[in-house]
Protein backbone atom coordinates (compact mmCIF):
# COMPACT_ATOMS: atom_id res chain seq x y z
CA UNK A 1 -39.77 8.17 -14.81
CA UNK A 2 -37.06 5.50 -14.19
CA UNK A 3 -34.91 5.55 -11.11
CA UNK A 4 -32.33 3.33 -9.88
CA UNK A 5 -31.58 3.37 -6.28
CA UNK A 6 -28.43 2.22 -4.66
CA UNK A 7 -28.66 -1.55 -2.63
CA UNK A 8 -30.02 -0.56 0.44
CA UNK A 9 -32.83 1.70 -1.19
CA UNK A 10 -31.84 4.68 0.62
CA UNK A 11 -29.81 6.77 -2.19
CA UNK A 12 -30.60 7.61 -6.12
CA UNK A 13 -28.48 6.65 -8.46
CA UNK A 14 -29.29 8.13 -11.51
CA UNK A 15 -33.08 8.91 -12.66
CA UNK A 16 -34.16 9.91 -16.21
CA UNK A 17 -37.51 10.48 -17.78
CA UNK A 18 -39.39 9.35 -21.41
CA UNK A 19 -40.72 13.10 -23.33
CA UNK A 20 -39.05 15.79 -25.57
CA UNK A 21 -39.41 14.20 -28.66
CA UNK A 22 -41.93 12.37 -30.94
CA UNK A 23 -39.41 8.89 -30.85
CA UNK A 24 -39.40 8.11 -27.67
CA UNK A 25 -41.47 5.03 -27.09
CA UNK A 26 -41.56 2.21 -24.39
CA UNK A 27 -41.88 -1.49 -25.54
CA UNK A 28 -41.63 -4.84 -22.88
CA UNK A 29 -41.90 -8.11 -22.41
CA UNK A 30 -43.23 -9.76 -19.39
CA UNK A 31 -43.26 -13.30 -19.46
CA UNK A 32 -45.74 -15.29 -17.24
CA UNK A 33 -46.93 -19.24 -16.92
CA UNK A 34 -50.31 -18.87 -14.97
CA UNK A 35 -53.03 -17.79 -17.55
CA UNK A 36 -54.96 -15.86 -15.27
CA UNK A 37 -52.10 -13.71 -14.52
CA UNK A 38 -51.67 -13.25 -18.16
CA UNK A 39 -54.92 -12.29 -19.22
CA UNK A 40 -55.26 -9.52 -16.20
CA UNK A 41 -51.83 -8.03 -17.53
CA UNK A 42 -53.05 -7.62 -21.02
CA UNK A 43 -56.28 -6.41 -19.33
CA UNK A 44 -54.54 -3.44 -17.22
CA UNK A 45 -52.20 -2.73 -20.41
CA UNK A 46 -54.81 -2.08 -22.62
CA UNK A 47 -57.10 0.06 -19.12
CA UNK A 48 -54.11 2.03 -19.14
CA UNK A 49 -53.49 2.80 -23.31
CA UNK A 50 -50.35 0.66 -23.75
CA UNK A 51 -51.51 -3.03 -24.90
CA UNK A 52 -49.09 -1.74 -27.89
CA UNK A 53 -46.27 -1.23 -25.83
CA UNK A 54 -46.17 -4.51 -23.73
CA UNK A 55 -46.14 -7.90 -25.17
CA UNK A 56 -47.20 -10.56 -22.78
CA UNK A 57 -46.27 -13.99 -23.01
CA UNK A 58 -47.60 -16.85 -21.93
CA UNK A 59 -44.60 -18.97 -20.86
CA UNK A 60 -42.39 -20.31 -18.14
CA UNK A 61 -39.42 -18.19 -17.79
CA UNK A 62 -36.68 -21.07 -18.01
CA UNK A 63 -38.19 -21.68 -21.61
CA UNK A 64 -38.65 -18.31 -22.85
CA UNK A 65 -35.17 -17.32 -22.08
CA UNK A 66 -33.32 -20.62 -23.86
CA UNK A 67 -35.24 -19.48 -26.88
CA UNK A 68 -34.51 -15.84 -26.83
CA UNK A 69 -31.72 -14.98 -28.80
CA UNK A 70 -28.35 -13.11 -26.75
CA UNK A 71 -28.67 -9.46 -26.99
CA UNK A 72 -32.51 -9.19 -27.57
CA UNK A 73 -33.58 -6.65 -24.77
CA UNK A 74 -32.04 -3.56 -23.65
CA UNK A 75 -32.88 -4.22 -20.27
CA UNK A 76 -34.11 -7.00 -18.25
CA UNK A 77 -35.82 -7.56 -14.98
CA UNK A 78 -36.80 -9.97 -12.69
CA UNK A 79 -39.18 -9.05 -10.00
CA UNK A 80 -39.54 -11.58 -7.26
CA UNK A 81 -39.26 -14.81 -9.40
CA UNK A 82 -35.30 -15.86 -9.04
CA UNK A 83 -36.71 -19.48 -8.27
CA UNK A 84 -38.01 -20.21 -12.25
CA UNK A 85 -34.60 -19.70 -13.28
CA UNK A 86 -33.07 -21.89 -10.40
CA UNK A 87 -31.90 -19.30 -7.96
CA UNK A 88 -30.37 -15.31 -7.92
CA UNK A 89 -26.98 -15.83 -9.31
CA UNK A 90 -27.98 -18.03 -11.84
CA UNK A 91 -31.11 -15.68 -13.00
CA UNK A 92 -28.59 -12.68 -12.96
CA UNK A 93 -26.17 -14.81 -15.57
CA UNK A 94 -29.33 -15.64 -17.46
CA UNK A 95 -30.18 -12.12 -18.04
CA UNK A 96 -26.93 -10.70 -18.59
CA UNK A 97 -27.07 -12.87 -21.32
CA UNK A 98 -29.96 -11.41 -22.68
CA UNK A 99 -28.96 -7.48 -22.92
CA UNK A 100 -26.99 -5.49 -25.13
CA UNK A 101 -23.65 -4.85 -24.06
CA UNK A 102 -24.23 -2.32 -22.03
CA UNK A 103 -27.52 -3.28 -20.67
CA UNK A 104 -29.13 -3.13 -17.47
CA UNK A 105 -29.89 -6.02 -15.44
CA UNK A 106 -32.22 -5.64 -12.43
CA UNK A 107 -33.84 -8.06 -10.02
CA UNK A 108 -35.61 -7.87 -6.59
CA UNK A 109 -34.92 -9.96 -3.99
CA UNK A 110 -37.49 -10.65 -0.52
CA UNK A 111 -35.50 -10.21 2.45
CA UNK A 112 -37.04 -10.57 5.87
CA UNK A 113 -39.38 -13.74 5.04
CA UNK A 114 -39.19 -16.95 7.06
């Protein structure tokens, strides 16, 4: 399942689901500097039967996205790592950049921490 919620968290805004037909398929990215991190992703993707569906790459953020080409990704998402591309509004331009027109563009925020 994917589901967007609204800002506060509290309503859905849409929700769909992956099935029905033999072409549906899932493929990411997730791009990561610390190699220990990296290797335990490709470890759990593989545990869990999708090392196929996520490429992991071993790379600072602010480098992998100056080489990735506009449009590449359908969607893009930053979870909790605004600070390697400078800050949030500048990591929300970034990505926008990446997606198809039409994309979505996600990315978490911590609120409540000193």
């Amino acid at each position: 399942f994917v589901l967007k919620l609204n800002a506060s968290g509290s309503g859905l805004i849409f929700s769909t689901y992956l099935g029905g037909s033999d072409t549906d398929i899932v493929q990411g990215v997730a791009v990561e500097r610390e190699a220990l991190f990296v290797t335990e992703m490709k470890r759990r993707s593989a545990a869990r039967g999708a090392s196929g569906s996520l490429e992991v790459v071993s790379s600072a953020a602010a480098e992998f996205v100056h080489e990735a080409a506009p449009g590449s990704f359908d969607a893009a998402f930053c979870i909790g790592a605004a600070h390697a591309l400078g800050d949030y509004t500048m990591t929300l331009r970034t990505l926008s950049r990446l997606v198809k027109p039409g994309g979505e563009v996600m990315e978490t925020v911590e609120c409540g921490r000193p």
